[in-house]
Protein backbone atom coordinates (compact mmCIF):
# COMPACT_ATOMS: atom_id res chain seq x y z
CA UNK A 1 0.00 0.00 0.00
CA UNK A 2 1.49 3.96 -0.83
CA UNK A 3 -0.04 6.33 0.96
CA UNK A 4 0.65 10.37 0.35
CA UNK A 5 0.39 12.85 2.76
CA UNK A 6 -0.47 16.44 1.54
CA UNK A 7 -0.09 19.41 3.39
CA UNK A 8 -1.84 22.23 1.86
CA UNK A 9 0.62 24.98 2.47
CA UNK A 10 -0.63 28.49 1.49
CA UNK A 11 0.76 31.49 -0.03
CA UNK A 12 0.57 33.04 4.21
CA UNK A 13 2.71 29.54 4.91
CA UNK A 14 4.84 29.90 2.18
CA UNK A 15 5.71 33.48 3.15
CA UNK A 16 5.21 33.32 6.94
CA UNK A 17 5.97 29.46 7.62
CA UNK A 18 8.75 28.75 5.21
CA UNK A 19 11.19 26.71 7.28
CA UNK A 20 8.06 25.15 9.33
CA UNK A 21 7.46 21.27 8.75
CA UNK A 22 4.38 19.42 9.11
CA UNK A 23 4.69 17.79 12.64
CA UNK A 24 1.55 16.02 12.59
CA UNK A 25 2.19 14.15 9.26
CA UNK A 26 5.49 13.15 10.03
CA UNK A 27 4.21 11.35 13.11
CA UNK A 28 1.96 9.46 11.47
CA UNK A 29 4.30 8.63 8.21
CA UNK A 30 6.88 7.54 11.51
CA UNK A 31 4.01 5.40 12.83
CA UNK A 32 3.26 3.97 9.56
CA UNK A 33 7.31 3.12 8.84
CA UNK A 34 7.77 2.06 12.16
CA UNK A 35 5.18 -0.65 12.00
CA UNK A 36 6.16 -1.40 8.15
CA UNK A 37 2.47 -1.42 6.83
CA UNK A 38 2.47 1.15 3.58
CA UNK A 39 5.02 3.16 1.84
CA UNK A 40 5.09 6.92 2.66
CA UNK A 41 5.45 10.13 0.92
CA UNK A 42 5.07 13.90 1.60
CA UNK A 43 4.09 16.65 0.11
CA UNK A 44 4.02 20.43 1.16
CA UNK A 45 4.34 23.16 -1.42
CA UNK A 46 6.90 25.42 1.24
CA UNK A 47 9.87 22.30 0.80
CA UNK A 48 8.88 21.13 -2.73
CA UNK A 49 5.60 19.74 -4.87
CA UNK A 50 2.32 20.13 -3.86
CA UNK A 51 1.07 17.36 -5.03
CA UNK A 52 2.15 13.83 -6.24
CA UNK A 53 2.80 14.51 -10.32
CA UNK A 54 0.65 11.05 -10.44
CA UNK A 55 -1.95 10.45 -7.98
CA UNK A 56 -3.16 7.10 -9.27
CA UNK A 57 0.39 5.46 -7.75
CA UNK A 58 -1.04 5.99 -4.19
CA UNK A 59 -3.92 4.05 -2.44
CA UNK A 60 -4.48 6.53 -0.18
CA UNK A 61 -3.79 10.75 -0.18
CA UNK A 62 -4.44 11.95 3.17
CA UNK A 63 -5.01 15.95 4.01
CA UNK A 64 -4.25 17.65 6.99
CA UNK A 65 -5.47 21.31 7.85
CA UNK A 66 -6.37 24.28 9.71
CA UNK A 67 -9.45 26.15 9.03
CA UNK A 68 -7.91 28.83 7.19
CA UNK A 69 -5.92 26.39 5.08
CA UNK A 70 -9.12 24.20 4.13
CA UNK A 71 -10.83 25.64 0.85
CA UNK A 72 -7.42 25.78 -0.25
CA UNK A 73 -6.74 21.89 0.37
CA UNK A 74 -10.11 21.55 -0.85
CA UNK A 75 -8.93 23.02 -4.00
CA UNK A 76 -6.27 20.63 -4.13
CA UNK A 77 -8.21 17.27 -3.87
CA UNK A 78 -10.62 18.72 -7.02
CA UNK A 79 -7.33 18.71 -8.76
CA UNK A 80 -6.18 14.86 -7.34
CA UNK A 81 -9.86 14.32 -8.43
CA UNK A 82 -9.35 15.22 -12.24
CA UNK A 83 -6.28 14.05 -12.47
CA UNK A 84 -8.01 10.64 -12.37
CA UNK A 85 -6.97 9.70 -9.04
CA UNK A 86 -9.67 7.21 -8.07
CA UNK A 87 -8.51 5.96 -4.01
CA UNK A 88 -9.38 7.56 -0.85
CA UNK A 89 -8.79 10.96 -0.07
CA UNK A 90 -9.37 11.23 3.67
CA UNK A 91 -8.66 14.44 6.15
CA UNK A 92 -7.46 15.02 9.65
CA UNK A 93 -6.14 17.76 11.59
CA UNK A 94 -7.68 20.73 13.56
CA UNK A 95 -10.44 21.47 10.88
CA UNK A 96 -11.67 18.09 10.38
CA UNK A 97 -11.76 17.88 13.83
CA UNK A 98 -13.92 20.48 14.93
CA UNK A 99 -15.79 21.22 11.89
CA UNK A 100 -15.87 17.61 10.43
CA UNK A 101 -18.90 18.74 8.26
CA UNK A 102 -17.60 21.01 6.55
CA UNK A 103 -15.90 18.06 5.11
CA UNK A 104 -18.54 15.83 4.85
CA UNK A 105 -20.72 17.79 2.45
CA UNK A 106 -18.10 17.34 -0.08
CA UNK A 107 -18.31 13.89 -2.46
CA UNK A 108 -14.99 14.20 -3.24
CA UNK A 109 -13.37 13.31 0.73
CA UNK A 110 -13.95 9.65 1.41
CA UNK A 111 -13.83 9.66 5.17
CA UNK A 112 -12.59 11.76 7.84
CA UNK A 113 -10.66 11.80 11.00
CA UNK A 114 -11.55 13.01 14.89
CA UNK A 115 -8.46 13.84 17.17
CA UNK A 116 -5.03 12.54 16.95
CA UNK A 117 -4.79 10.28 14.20
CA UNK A 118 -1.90 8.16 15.27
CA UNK A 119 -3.51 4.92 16.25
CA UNK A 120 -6.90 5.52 14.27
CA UNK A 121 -4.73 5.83 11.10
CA UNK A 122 -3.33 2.37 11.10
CA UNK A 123 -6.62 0.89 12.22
CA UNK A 124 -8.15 2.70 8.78
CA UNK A 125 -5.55 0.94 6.85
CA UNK A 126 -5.86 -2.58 8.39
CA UNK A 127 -9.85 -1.88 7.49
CA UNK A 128 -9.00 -1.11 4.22
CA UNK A 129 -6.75 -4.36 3.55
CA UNK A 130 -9.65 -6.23 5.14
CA UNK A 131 -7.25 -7.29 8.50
CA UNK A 132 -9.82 -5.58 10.54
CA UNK A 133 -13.67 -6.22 10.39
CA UNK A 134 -14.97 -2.14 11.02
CA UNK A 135 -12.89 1.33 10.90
CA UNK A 136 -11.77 3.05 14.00
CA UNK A 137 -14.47 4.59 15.75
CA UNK A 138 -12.85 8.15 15.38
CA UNK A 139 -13.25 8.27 11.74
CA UNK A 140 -16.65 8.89 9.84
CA UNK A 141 -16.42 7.28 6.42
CA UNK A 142 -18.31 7.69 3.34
CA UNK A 143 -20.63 4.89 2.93
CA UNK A 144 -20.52 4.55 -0.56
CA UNK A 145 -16.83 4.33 -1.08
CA UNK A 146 -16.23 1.78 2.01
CA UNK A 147 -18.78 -0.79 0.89
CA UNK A 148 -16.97 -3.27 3.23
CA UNK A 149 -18.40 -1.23 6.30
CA UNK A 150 -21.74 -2.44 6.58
CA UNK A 151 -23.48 0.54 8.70
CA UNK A 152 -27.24 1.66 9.32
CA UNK A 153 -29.06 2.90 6.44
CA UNK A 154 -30.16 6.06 7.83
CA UNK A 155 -29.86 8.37 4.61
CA UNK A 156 -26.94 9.99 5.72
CA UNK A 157 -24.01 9.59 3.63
CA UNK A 158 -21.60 9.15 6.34
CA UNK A 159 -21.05 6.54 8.98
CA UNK A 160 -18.76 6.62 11.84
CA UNK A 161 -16.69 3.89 12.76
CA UNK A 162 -17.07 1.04 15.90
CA UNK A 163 -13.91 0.09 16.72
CA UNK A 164 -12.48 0.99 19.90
CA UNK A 165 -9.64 4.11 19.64
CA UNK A 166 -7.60 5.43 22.80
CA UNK A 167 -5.57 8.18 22.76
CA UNK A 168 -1.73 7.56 22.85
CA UNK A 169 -1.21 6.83 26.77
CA UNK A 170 2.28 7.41 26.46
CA UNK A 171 3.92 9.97 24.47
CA UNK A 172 7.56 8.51 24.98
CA UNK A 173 6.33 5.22 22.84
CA UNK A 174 6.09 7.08 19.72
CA UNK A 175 8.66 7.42 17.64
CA UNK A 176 10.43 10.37 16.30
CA UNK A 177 8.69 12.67 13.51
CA UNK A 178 10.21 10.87 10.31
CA UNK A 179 12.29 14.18 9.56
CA UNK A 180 14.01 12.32 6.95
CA UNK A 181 11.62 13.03 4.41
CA UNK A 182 13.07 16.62 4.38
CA UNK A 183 16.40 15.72 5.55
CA UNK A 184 17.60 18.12 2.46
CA UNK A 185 15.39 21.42 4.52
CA UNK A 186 16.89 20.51 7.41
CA UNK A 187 20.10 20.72 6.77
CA UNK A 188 19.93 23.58 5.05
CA UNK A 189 17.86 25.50 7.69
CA UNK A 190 19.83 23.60 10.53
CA UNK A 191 16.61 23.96 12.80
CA UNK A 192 13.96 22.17 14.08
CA UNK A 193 10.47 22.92 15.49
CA UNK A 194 9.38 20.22 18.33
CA UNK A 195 6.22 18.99 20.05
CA UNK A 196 6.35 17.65 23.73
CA UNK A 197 2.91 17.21 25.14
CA UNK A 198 -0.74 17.33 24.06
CA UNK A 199 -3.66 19.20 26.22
CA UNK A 200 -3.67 21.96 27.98
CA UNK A 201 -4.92 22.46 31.30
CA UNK A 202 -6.30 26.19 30.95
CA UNK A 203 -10.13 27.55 29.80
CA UNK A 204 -8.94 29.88 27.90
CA UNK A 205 -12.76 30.95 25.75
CA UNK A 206 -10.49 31.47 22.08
CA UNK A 207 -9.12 28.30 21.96
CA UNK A 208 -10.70 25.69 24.42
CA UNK A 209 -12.71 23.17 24.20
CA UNK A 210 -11.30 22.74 21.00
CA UNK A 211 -7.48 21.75 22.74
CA UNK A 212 -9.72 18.98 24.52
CA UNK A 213 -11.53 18.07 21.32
CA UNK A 214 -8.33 17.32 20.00
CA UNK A 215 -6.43 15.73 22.62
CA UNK A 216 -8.62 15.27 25.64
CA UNK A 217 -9.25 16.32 28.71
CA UNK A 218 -5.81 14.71 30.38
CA UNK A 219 -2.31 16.30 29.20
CA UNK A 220 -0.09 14.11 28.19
CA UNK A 221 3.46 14.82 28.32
CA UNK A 222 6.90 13.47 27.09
CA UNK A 223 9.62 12.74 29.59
CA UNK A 224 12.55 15.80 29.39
CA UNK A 225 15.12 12.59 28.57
CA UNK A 226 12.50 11.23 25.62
CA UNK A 227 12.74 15.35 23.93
CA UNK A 228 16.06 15.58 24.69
CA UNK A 229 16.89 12.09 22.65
CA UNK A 230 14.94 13.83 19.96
CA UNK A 231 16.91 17.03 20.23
CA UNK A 232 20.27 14.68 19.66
CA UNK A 233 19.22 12.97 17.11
CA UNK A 234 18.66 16.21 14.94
CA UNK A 235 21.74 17.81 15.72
CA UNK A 236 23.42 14.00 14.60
CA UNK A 237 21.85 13.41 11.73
CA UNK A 238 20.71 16.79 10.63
CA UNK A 239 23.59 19.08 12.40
CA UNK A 240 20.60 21.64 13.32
CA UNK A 241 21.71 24.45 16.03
CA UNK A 242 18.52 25.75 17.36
CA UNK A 243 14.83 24.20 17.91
CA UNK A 244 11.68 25.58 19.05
CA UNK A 245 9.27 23.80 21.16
CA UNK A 246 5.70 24.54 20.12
CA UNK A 247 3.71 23.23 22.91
CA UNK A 248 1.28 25.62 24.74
CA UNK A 249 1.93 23.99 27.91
CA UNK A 250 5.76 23.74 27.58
CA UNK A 251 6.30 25.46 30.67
CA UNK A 252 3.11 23.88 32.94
CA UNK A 253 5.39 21.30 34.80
CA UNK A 254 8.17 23.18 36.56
CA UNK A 255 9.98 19.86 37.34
CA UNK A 256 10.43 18.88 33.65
CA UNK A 257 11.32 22.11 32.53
CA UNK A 258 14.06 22.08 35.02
CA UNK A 259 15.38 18.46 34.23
CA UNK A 260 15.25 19.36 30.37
CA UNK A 261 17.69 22.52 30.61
CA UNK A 262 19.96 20.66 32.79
CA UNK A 263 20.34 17.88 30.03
CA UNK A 264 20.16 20.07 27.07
CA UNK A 265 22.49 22.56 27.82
CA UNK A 266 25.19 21.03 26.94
CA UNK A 267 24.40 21.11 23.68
CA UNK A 268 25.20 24.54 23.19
CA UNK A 269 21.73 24.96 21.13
CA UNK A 270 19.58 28.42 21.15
CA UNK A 271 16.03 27.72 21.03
CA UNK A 272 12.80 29.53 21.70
CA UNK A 273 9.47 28.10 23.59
CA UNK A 274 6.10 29.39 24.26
CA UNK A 275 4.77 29.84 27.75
CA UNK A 276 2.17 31.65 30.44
CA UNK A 277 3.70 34.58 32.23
CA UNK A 278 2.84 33.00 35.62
CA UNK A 279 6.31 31.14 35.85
CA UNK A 280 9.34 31.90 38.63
CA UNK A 281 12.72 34.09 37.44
CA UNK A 282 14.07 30.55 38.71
CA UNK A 283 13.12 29.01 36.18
CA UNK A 284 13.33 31.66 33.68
CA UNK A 285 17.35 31.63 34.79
CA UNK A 286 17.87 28.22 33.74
CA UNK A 287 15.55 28.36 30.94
CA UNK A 288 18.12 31.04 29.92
CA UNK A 289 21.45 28.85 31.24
CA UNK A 290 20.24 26.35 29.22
CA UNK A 291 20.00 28.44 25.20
CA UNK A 292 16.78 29.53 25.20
CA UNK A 293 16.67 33.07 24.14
CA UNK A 294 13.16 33.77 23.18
CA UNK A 295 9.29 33.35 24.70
CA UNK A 296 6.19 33.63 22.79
CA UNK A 297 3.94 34.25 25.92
CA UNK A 298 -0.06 35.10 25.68
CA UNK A 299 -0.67 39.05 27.21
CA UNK A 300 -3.57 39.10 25.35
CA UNK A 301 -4.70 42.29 26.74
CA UNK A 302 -3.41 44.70 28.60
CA UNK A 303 -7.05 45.45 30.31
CA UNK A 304 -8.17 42.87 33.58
CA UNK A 305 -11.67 43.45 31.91
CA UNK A 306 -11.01 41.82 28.67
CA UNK A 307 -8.86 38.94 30.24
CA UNK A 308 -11.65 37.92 32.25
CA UNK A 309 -13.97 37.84 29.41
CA UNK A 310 -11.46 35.50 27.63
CA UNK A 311 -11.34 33.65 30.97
CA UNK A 312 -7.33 34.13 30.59
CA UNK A 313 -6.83 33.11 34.60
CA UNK A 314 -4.01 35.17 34.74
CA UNK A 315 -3.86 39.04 35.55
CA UNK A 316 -1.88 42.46 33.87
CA UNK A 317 0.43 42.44 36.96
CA UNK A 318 1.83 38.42 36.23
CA UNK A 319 2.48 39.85 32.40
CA UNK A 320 4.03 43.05 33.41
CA UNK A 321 6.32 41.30 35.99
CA UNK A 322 7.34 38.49 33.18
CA UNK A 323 8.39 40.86 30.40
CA UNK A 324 10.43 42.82 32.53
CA UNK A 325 11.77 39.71 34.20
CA UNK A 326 12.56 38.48 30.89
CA UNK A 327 13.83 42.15 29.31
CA UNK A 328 16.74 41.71 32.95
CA UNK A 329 17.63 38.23 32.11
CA UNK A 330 18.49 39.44 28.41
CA UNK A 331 15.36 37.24 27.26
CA UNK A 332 13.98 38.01 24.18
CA UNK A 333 9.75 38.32 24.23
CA UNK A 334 7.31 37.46 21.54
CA UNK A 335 3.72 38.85 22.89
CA UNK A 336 1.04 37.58 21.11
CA UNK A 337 -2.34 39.92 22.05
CA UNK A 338 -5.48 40.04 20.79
CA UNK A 339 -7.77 43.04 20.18
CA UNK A 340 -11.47 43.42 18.96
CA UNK A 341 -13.04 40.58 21.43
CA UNK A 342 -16.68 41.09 22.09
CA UNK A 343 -17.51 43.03 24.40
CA UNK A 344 -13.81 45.40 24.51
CA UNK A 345 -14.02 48.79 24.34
CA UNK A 346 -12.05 52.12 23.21
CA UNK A 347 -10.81 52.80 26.86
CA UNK A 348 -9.99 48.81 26.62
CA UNK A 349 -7.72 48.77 23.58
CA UNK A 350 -5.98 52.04 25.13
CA UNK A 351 -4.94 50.18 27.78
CA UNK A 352 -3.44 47.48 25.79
CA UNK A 353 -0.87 49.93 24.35
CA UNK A 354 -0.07 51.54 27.21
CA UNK A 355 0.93 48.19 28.43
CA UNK A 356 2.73 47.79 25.21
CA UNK A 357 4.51 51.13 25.61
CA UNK A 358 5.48 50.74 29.35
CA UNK A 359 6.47 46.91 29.25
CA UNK A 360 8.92 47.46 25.83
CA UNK A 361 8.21 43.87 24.53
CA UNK A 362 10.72 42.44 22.03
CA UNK A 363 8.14 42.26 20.10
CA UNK A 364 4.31 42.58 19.93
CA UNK A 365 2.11 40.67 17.63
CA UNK A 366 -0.94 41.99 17.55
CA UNK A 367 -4.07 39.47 15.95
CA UNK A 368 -7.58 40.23 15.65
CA UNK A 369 -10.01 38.28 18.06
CA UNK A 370 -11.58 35.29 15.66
CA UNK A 371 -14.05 32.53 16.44
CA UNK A 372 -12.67 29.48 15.57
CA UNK A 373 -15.14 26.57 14.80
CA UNK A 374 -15.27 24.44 18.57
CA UNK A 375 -13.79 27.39 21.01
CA UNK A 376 -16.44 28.82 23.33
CA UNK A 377 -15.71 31.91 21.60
CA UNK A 378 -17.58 30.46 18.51
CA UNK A 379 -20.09 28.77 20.57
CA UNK A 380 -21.25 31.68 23.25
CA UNK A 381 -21.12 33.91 20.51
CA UNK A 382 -23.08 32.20 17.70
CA UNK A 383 -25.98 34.90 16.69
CA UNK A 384 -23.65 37.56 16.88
CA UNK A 385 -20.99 35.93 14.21
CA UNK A 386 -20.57 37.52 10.58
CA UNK A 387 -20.74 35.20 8.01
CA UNK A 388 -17.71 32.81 8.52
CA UNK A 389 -14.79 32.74 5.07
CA UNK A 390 -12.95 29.82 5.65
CA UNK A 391 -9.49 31.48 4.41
CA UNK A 392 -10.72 34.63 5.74
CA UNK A 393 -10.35 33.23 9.18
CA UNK A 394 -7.28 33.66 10.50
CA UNK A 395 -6.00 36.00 13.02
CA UNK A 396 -3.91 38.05 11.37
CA UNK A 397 -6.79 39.54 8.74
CA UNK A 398 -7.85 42.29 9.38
CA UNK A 399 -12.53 42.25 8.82
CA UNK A 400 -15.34 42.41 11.31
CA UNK A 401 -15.97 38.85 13.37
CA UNK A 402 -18.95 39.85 15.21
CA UNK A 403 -22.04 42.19 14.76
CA UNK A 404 -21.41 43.96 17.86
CA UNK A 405 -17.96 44.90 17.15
CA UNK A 406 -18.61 45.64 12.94
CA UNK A 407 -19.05 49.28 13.95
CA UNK A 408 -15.30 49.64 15.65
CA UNK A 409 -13.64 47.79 12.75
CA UNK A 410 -11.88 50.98 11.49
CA UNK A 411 -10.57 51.52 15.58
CA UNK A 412 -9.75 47.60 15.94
CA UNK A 413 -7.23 47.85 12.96
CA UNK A 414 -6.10 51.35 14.24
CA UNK A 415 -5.12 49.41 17.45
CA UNK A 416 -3.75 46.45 15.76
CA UNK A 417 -0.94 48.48 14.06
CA UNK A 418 -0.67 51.03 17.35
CA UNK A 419 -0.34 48.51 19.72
CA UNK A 420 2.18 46.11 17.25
CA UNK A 421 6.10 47.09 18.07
CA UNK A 422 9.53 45.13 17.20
CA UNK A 423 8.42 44.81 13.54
CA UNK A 424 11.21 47.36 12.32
CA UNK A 425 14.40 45.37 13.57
CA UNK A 426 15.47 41.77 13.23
CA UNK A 427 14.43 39.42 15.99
CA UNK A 428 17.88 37.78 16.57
CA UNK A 429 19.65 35.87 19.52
């Protein structure tokens, strides 16, 4: 069996994300080499083709992608589709995830995948070389193109799976993302981006429940020795000199943090993490000891108002004391913050660049509040959302979200640029 794995970079990735690889495929091409059960390839239009010149050699093309990414991968499967590629074209991923009809409508997509895909993937294949009776209960399948799933006629085109499906209990047991597959990027770029746990334990209304959707309500978390093999390996076989670790939660258990900079510092590596502001200058010292010269932290706001509304569980005096913490220790800061939420006002946004000016940030990048499909921002604020684009909806565009805010549009994006700083110099160790 050849399967291809597509992901459907766009001309923002390309631009934005061009020395990013696709984490979540190269677990599962890892999984599928590990246990020897279909020949892998990769595609991703930022490191080389799109697509496969000829579709028909694969059994199965699987998509992966965000909401903002999905009428373009959409786009991509019509072409597979006239090309004459006549296998399964199933998606995963965030999108899939949360907004799994969205997919579903679409005759072209032959089934669909819930959550990590890690074990539910290789359960799909055994289905489809008939070593397992019924698909993975994770995955809803077009009925008409698995005729060997034998599901209840209730006019729907879709069915959804019945075999069990457990998240991965232990992180540890997986094996490295199959980075070979662009070994030539790597090398070139010298630099890796790594994953070490899945969940998150915060309520934050912009992006939960959909972290739980995805991963549970449990985190789940690699050992510091487990990332640190990984870490070696990339600087062996790939000679790479800095990583980043992408986790939201990176920085949640104080032990492991602690145990990881005391084992990867002798590497001599710079690398850059994200993390809450509520952590101790303790750890921020080793954290430092140990390479890493740059946070991506969530401020958010600089108004106690509008953090509450997000239901951020942190307040402006945590922030303020971290970026100056981190401006002493010669720690570079990313600060993501987000303005137009419902419900913020003029006085609000003010208050967000004062914090801005008085903190002096590295750098601030400022995104506009949007309701992703799953958060409780989406959900508590359905009859007041605009008319959802699909590759309209991403943070950084600039257009009205909600009803209630469409009439401060023209102040929002006022405040997006005042409030943004550290654009005009090079972000550099």
């Amino acid at each position: 069996m050849k399967i291809a794995f597509v992901y459907p970079a766009t001309e923002f990735d390309i631009i934005n994300h061009k020395d990013s690889l696709p984490n979540g495929l190269l677990y599962l091409a890892a999984v599928i080499e590990k246990e020897n059960v279909a020949e892998v390839s990769l595609f991703d239009a930022r490191h080389g083709e799109a697509l496969p010149a000829n579709p028909s050699e694969f059994d199965v093309i699987g998509f992966t992608a965000m909401s903002m990414q999905i009428d373009h991968a959409v786009e991509l499967v019509q072409k597979v589709r006239e090309q004459g590629f006549t296998g399964k074209i199933v998606f995963g991923g965030p999108h899939a995830t949360v907004a799994p009809e969205s997919l579903m409508q679409n005759p072209m997509i032959d089934a669909v995948f819930l959550g990590e895909s890690e074990i539910s993937f290789l359960l799909y294949l055994q289905f489809l070389n008939g070593t397992l009776p019924a698909p993975p209960a994770t995955v809803l399948l077009r009925k008409a193109t698995h005729a060997a799933f034998v599901a209840e006629d209730d006019g729907a085109p879709f069915a959804k799976g019945t075999t069990p499906v457990e998240y991965v209990k232990d992180l540890d047991s997986l094996p490295f993302p199959a980075r070979h597959h662009f070994a030539h990027v790597l090398r070139k770029i010298k630099f890796v981006n790594i994953f070490t746990c899945r969940g998150c334990p915060y309520n934050c209304e912009f992006c939960q429940p959909t972290k739980r959707i995805l991963f549970g309500n449990k985190i789940r978390s690699r050992t510091a020795e487990n990332i640190f093999q990984e870490i070696a390996e990339a600087v062996r076989l790939y000679g790479v000199t800095g990583f980043s670790i992408d986790d939201d939660t990176f920085t949640y258990n104080r032990k492991r943090i602690l145990d990881f900079c005391a084992m990867v510092k002798n590497l001599g590596l710079l690398w850059s993490c994200q993390s809450r502001s509520d952590i101790s200058e303790e750890t921020l010292v080793a954290m430092r000891d140990a390479g890493c010269w740059l946070i991506f932290v969530g401020v958010e706001s600089g108004s106690q108002r509008v953090l509450e509304l997000m239901g951020k569980k942190n307040n402006i005096e945590n922030n303020k004391q971290f970026i100056e913490t981190c401006n002493g220790l010669g720690i570079k800061t990313w600060c993501n913050i987000m303005v137009g939420y419902p419900g913020e006002t003029v006085q609000d946004l003010e208050l967000t660049r004062q914090f801005v000016l008085k903190t002096k940030p590295t750098r601030a990048c400022v995104s506009q509040a949007t309701p992703f499909p799953g958060t409780d921002l989406y959900n508590k604020h359905k009859d007041d959302l605009l008319p959802i684009v699909w590759d309209r909806l991403a943070r950084h565009i600039p257009y009205p979200r909600f009803k209630s805010m469409e009439h401060m549009q023209e102040v929002i994006s006022l405040y997006q640029n005042l409030c943004s700083t550290g654009w005009d110099r090079p972000l550099e160790p």
